[in-house]
C-alpha atoms as a PDB file:
ATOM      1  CA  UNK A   1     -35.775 125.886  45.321  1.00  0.00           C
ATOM      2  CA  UNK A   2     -36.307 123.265  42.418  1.00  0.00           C
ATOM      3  CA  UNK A   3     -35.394 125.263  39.282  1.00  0.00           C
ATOM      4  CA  UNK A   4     -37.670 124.435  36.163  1.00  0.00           C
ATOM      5  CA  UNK A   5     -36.344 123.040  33.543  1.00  0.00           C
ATOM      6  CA  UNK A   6     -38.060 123.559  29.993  1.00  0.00           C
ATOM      7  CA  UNK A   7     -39.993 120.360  28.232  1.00  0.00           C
ATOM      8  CA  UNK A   8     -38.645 119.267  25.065  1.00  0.00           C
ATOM      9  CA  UNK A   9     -42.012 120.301  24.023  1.00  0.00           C
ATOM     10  CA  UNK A  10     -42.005 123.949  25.351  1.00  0.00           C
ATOM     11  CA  UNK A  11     -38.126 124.068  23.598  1.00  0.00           C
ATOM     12  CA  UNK A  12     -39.920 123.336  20.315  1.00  0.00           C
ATOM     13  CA  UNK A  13     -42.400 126.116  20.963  1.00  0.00           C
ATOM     14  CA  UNK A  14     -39.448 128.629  21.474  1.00  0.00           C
ATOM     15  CA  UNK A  15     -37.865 127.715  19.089  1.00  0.00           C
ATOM     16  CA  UNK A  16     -41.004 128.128  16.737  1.00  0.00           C
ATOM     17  CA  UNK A  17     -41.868 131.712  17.681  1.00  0.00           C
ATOM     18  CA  UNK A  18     -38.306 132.865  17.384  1.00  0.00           C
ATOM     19  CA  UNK A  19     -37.985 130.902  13.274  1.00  0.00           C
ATOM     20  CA  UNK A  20     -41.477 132.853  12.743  1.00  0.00           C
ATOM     21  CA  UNK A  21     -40.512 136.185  14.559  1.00  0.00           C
ATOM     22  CA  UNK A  22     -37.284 135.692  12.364  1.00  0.00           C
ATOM     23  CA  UNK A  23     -38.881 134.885   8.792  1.00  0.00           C
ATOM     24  CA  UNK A  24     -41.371 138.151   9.193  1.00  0.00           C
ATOM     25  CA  UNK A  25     -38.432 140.600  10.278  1.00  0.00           C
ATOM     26  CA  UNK A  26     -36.873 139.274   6.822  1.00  0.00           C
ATOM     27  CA  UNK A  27     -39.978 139.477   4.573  1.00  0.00           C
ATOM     28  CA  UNK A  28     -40.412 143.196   5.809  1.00  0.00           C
ATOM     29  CA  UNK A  29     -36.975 144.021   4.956  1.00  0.00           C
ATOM     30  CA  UNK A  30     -37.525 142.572   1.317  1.00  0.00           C
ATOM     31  CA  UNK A  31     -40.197 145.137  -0.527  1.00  0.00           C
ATOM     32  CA  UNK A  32     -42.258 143.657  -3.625  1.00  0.00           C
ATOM     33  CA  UNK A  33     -40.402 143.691  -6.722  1.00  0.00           C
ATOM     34  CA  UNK A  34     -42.556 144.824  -9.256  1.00  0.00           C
ATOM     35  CA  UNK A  35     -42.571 143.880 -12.597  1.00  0.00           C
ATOM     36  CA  UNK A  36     -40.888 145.989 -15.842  1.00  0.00           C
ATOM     37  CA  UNK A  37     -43.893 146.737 -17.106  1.00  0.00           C
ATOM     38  CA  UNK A  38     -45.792 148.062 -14.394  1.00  0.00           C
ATOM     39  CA  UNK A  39     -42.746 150.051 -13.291  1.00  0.00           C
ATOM     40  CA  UNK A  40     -42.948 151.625 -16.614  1.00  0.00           C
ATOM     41  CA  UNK A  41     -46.894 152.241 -16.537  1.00  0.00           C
ATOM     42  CA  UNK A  42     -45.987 154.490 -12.846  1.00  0.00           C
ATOM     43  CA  UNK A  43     -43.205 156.324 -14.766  1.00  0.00           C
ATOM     44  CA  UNK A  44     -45.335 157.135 -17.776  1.00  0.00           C
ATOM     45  CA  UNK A  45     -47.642 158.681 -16.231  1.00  0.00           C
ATOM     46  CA  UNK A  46     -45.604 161.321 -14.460  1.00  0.00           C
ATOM     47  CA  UNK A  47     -45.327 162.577 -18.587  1.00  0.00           C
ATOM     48  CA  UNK A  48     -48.525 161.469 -19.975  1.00  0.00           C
ATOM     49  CA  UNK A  49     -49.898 164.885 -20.109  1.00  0.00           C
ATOM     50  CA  UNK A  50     -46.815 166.626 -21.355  1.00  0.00           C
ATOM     51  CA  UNK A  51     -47.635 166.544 -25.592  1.00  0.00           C
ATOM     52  CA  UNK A  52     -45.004 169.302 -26.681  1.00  0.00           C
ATOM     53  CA  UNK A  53     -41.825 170.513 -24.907  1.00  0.00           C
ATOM     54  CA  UNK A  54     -39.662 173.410 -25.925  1.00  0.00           C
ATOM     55  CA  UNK A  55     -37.011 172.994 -23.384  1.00  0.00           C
ATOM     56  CA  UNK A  56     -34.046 176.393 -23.731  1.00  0.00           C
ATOM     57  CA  UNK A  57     -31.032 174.819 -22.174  1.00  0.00           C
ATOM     58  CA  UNK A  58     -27.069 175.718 -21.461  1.00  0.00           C
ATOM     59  CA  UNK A  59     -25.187 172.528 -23.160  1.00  0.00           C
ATOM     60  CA  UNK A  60     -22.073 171.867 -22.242  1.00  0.00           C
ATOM     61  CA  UNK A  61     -19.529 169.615 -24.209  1.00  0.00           C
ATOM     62  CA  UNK A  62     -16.715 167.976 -23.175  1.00  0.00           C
ATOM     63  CA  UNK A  63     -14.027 165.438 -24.401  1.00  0.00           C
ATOM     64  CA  UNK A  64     -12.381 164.049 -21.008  1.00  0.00           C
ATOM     65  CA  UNK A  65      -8.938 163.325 -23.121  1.00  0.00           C
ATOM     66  CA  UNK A  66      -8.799 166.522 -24.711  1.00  0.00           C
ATOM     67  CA  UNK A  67      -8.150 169.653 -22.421  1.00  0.00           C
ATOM     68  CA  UNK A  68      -9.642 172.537 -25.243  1.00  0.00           C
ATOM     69  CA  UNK A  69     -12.454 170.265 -25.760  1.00  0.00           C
ATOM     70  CA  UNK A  70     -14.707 171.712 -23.286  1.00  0.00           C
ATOM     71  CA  UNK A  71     -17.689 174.477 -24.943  1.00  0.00           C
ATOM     72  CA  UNK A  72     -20.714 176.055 -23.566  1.00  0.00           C
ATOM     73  CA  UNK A  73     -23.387 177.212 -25.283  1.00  0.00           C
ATOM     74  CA  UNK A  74     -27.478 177.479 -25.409  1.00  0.00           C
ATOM     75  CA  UNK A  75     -29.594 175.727 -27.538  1.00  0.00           C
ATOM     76  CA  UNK A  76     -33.115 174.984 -27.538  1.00  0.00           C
ATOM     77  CA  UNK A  77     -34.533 171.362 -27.933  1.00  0.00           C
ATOM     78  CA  UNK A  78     -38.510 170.861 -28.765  1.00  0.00           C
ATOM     79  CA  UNK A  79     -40.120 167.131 -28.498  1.00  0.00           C
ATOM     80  CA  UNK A  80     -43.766 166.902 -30.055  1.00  0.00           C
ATOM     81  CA  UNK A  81     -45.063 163.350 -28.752  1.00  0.00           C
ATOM     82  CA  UNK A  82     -44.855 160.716 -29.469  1.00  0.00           C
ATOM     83  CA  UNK A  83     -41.336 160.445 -31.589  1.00  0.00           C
ATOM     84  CA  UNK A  84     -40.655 163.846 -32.952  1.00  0.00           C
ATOM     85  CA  UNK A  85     -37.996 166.484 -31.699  1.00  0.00           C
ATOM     86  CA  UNK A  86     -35.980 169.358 -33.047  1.00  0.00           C
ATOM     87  CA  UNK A  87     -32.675 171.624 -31.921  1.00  0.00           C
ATOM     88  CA  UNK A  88     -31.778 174.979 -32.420  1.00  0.00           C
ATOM     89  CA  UNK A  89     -28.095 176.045 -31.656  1.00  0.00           C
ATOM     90  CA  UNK A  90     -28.131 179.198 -30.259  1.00  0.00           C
ATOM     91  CA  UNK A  91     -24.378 180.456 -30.974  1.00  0.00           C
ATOM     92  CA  UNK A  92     -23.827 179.984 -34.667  1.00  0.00           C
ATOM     93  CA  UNK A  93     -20.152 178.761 -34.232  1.00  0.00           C
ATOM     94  CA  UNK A  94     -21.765 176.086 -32.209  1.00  0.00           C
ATOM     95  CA  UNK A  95     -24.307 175.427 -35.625  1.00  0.00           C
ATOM     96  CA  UNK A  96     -24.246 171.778 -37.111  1.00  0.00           C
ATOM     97  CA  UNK A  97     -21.718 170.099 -33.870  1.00  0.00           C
ATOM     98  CA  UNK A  98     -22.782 166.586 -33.441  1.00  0.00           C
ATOM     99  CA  UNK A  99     -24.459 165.356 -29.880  1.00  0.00           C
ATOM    100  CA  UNK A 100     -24.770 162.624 -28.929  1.00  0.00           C
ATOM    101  CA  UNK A 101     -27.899 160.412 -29.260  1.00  0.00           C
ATOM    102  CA  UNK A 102     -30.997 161.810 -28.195  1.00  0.00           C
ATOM    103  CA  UNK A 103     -33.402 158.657 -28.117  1.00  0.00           C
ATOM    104  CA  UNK A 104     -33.310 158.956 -24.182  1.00  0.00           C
ATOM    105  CA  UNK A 105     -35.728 161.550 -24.229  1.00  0.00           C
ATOM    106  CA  UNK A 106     -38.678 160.378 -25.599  1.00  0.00           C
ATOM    107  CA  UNK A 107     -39.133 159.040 -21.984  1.00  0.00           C
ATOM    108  CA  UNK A 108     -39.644 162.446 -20.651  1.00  0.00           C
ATOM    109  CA  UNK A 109     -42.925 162.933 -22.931  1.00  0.00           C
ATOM    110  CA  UNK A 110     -46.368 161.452 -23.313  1.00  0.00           C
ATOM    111  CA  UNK A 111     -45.832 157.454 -24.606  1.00  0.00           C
ATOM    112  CA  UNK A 112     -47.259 154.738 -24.284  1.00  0.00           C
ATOM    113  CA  UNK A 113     -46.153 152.328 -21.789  1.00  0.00           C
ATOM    114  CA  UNK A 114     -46.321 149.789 -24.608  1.00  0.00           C
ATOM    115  CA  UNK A 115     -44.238 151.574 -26.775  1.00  0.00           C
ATOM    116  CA  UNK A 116     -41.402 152.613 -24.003  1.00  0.00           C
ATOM    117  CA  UNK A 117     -41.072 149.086 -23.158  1.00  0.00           C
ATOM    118  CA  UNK A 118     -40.095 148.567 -26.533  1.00  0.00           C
ATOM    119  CA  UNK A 119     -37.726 151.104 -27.232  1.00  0.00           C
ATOM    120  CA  UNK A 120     -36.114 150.163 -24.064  1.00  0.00           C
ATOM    121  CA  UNK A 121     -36.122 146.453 -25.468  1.00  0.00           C
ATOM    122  CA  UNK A 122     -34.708 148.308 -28.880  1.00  0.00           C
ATOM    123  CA  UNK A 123     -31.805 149.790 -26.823  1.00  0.00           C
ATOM    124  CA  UNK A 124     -31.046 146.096 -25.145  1.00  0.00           C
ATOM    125  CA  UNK A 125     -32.580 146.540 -21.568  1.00  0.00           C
ATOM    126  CA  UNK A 126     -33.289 143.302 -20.422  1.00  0.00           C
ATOM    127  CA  UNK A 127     -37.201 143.876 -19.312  1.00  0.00           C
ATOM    128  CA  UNK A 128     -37.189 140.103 -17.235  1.00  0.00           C
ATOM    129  CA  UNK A 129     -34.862 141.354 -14.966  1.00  0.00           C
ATOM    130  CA  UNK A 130     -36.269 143.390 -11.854  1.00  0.00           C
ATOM    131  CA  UNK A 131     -34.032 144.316  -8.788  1.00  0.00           C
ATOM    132  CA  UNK A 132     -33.618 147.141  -6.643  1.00  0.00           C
ATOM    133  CA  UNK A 133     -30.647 148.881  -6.113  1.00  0.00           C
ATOM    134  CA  UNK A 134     -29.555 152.774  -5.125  1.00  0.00           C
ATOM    135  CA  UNK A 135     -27.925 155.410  -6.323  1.00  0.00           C
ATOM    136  CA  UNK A 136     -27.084 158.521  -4.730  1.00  0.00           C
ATOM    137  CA  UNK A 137     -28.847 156.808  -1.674  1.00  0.00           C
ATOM    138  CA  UNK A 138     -32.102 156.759  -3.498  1.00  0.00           C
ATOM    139  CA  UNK A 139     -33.374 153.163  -3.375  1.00  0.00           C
ATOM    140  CA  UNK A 140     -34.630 152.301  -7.339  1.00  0.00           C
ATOM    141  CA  UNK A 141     -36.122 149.798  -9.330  1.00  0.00           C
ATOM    142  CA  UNK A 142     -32.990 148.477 -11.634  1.00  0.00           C
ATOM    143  CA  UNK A 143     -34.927 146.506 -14.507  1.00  0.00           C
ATOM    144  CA  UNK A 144     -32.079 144.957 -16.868  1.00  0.00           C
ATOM    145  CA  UNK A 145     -28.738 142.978 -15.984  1.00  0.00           C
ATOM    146  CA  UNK A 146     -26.886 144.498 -12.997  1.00  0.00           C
ATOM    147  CA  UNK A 147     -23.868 144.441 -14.917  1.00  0.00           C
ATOM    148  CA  UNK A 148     -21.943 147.462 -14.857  1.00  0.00           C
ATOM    149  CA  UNK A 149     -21.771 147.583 -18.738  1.00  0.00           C
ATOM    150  CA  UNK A 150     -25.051 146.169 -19.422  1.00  0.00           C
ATOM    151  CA  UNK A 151     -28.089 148.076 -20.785  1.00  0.00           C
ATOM    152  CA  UNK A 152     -30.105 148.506 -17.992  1.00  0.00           C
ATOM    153  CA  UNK A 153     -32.715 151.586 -16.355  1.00  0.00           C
ATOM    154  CA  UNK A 154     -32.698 153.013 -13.125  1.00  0.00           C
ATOM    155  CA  UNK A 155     -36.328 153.958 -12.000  1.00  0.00           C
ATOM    156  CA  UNK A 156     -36.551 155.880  -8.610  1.00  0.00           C
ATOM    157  CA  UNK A 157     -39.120 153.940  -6.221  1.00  0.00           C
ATOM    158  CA  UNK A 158     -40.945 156.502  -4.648  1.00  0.00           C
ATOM    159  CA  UNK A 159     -42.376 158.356  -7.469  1.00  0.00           C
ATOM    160  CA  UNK A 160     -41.016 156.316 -10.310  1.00  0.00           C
ATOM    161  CA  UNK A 161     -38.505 159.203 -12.183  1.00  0.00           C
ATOM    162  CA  UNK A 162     -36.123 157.418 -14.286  1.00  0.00           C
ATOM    163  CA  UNK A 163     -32.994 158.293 -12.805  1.00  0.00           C
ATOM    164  CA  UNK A 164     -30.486 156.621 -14.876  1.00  0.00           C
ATOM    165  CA  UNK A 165     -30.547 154.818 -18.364  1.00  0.00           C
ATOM    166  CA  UNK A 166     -27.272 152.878 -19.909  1.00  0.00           C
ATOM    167  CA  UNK A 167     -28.276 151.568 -23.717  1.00  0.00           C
ATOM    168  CA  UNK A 168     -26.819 150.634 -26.713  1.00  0.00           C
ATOM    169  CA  UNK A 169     -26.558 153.037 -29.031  1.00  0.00           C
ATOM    170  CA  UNK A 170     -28.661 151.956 -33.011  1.00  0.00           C
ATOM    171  CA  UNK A 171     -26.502 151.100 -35.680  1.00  0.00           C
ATOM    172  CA  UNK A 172     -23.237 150.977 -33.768  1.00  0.00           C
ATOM    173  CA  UNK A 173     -21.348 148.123 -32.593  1.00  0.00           C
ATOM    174  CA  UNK A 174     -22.305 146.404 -29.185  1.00  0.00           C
ATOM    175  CA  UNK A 175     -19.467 147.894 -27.263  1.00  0.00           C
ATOM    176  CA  UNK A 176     -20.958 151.371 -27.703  1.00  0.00           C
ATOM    177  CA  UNK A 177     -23.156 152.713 -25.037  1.00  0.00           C
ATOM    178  CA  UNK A 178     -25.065 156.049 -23.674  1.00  0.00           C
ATOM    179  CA  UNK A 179     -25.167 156.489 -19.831  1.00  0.00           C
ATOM    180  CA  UNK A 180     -28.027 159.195 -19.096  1.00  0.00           C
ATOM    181  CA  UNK A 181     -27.931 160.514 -15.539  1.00  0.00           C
ATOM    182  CA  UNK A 182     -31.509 161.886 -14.587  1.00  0.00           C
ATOM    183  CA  UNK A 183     -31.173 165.140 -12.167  1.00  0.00           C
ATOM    184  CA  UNK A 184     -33.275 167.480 -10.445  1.00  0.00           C
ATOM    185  CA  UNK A 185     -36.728 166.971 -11.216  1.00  0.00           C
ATOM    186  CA  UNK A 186     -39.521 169.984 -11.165  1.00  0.00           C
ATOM    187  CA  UNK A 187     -43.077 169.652 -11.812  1.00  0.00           C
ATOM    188  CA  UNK A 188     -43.811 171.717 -14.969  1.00  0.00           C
ATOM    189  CA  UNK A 189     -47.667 172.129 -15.931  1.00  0.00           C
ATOM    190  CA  UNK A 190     -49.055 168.718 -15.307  1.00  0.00           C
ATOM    191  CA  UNK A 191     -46.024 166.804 -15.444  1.00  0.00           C
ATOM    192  CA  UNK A 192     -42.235 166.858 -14.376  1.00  0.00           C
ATOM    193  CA  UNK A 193     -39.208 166.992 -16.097  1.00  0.00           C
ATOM    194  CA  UNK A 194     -35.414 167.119 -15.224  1.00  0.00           C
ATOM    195  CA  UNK A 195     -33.688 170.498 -15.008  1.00  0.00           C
ATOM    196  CA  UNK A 196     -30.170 168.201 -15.245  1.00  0.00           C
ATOM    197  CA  UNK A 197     -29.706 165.492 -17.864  1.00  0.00           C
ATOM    198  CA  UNK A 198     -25.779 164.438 -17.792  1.00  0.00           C
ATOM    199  CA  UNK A 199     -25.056 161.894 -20.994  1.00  0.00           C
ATOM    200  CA  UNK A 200     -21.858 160.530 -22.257  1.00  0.00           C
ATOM    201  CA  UNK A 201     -20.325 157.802 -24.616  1.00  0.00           C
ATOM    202  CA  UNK A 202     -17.450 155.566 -23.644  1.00  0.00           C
ATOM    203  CA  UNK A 203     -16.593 157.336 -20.081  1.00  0.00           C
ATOM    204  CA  UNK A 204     -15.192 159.986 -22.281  1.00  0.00           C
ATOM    205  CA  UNK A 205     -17.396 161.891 -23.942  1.00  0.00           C
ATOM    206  CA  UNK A 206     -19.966 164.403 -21.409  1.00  0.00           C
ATOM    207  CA  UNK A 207     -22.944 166.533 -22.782  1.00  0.00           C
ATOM    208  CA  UNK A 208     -24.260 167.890 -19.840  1.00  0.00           C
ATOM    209  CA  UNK A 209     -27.632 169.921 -20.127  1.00  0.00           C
ATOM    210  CA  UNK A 210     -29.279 172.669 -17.709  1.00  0.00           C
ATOM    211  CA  UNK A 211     -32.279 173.900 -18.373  1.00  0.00           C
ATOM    212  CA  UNK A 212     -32.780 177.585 -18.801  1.00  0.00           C
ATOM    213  CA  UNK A 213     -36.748 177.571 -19.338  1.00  0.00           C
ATOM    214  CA  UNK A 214     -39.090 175.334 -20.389  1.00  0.00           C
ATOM    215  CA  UNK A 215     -42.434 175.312 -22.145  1.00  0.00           C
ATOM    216  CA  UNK A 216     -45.387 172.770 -22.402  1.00  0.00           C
ATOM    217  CA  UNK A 217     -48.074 172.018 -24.678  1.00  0.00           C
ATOM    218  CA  UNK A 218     -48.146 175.146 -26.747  1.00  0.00           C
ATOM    219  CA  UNK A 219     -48.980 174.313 -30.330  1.00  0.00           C
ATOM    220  CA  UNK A 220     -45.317 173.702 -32.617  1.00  0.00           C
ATOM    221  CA  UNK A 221     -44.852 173.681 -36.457  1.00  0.00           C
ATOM    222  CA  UNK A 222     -43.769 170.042 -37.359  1.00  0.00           C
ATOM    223  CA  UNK A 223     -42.567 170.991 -40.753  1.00  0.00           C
ATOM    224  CA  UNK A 224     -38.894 171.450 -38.857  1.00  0.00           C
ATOM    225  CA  UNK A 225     -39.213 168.241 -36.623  1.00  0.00           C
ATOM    226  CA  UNK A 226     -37.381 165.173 -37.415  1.00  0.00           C
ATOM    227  CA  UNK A 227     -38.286 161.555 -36.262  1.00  0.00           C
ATOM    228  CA  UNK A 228     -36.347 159.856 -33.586  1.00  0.00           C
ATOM    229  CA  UNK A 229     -34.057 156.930 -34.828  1.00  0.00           C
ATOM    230  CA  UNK A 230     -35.762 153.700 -34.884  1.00  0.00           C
ATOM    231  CA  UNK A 231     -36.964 151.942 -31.885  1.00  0.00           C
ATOM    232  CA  UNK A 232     -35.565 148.927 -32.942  1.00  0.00           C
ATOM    233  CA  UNK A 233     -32.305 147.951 -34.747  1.00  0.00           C
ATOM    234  CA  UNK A 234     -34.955 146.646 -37.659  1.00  0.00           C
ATOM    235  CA  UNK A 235     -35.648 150.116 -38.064  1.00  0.00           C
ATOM    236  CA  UNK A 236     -34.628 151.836 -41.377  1.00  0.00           C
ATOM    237  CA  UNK A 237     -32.148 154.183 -41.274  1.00  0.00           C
ATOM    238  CA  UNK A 238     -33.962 156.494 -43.564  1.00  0.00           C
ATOM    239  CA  UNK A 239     -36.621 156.656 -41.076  1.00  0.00           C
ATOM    240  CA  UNK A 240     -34.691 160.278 -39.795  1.00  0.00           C
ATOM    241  CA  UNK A 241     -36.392 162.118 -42.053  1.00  0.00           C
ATOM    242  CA  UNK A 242     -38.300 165.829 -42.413  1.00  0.00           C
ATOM    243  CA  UNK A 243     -42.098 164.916 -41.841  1.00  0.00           C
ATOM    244  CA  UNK A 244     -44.339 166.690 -44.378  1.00  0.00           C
ATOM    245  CA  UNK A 245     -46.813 169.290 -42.263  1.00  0.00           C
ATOM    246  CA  UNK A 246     -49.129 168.157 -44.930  1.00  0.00           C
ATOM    247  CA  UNK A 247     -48.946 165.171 -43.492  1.00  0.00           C
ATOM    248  CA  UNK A 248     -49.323 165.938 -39.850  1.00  0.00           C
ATOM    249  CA  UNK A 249     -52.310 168.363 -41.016  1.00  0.00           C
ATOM    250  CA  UNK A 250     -53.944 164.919 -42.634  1.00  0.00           C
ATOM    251  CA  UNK A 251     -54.058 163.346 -39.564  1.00  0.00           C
ATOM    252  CA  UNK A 252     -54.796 166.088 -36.723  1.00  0.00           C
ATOM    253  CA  UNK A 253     -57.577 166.592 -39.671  1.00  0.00           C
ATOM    254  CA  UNK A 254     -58.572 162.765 -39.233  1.00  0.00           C
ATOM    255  CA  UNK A 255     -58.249 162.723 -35.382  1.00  0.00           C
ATOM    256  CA  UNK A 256     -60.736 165.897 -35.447  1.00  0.00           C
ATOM    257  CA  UNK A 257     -63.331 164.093 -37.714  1.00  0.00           C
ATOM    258  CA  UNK A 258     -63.003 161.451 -36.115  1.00  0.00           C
ATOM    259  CA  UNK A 259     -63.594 162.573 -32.310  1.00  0.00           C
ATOM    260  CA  UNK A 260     -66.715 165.033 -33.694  1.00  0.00           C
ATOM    261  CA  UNK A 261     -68.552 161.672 -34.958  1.00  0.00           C
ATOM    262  CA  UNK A 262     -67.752 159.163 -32.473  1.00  0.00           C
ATOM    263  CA  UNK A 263     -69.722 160.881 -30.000  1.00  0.00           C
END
């Protein structure tokens, strides 16, 4: 029997089908990158309803160089949205000890995307870079430079929890960064919020926080809150400052008046 030999035609064809097979096999294993800031409209929304947080946590400190470095003790940390936050040490030996900076955290309460995309810009996150990358096996959105030292955030794909956030920290030089590590997330009244935060400075340096409670939305007294430092590095330094209840009074007043005659 005669065996049949393919056409150069019927080759071509093949060879088609198998380059087109080939090219959709390859665009289903490469997801949509989105970009940095609609990643960052998903994650704000996960907080958008969360206005006040009184968060009672264990904190533990500890130097990596210095073995009788390491403390424990409870504290309790309270964010009014969108950029004010207090602490209350617990243990009084523990009273006045420097942590380190807390800016991190205004991405855990109601913000607009607007405004986290420039903090994050503040902090030296490249937004034009998108990628996608994992960590712990959990495949994330990685907007800023790859870089292992570079400022960059870590936004879990699935239901867009940051997970991990390096950044410079204000008013120091550029060598000094924060790494945040992002843990164990739990939906708390309409939101969620991590029951692990792990932050240190220079590899050295670890503040890791557990949290004991937590509370949300229940009315706070500002006259003890303090703001946030500055977004950007243009910011003042005497921004940190006491804010007057008088103040915040004025303009809940305003906000009333104004929401009782728009309608």
């Amino acid at each position: 029997m005669k065996k049949m030999v393919p056409s150069g035609a019927s080759q071509f064809a093949v060879a088609l089908c198998i380059a087109s097979l080939f090219a959709v096999l390859c665009a289903k294993g490469h997801a949509y990158l989105l970009p940095s800031d609609q990643i960052i409209e998903f994650m704000a929304k996960n907080f958008s309803r969360l206005q006040t947080l009184v968060v009672d946590q264990s904190t533990s400190c500890e130097d990596l160089e210095d073995e009788n470095s390491a403390v424990v003790f409870k504290e309790t940390i309270s964010i009014k949205s969108p950029d004010l936050y207090s602490r209350k040490v617990l243990d009084q030996q523990m009273e006045g000890r420097s942590i380190l900076d807390q800016r991190y955290r205004q991405l855990l309460i109601k913000n607009e995307p607007e405004r986290l995309l420039e903090l994050l810009s503040g902090m030296g996150v490249d937004l034009k870079k998108v990628s996608f990358t994992r960590i712990d096996g959990v495949i994330a959105y990685c907007i800023g430079d790859r870089h292992a030292a570079s400022p960059k955030i870590l936004v879990q794909k699935e239901k867009f929890f940051p997970l991990l956030l390096s950044y410079k920290v204000w008013g120091q030089s550029s060598e000094e960064r924060i790494r945040v590590r992002f843990k164990d997330y739990r939906e708390v009244g309409s939101g969620w919020y991590p029951f692990e935060i792990v932050s240190s400075s220079r590899g050295r340096i670890v503040e890791k926080y557990r949290v004991r409670s937590i509370r949300v939305n229940e009315p706070l007294e500002p006259s003890t809150f303090k703001v946030f430092a500055p977004i950007t590095e243009q910011g003042s330094s005497q921004e940190k400052k006491q804010v007057s209840p008088q103040d915040e009074n004025l303009k809940e007043l305003i906000k009333t008046f104004e929401e009782k005659y728009s309608q």
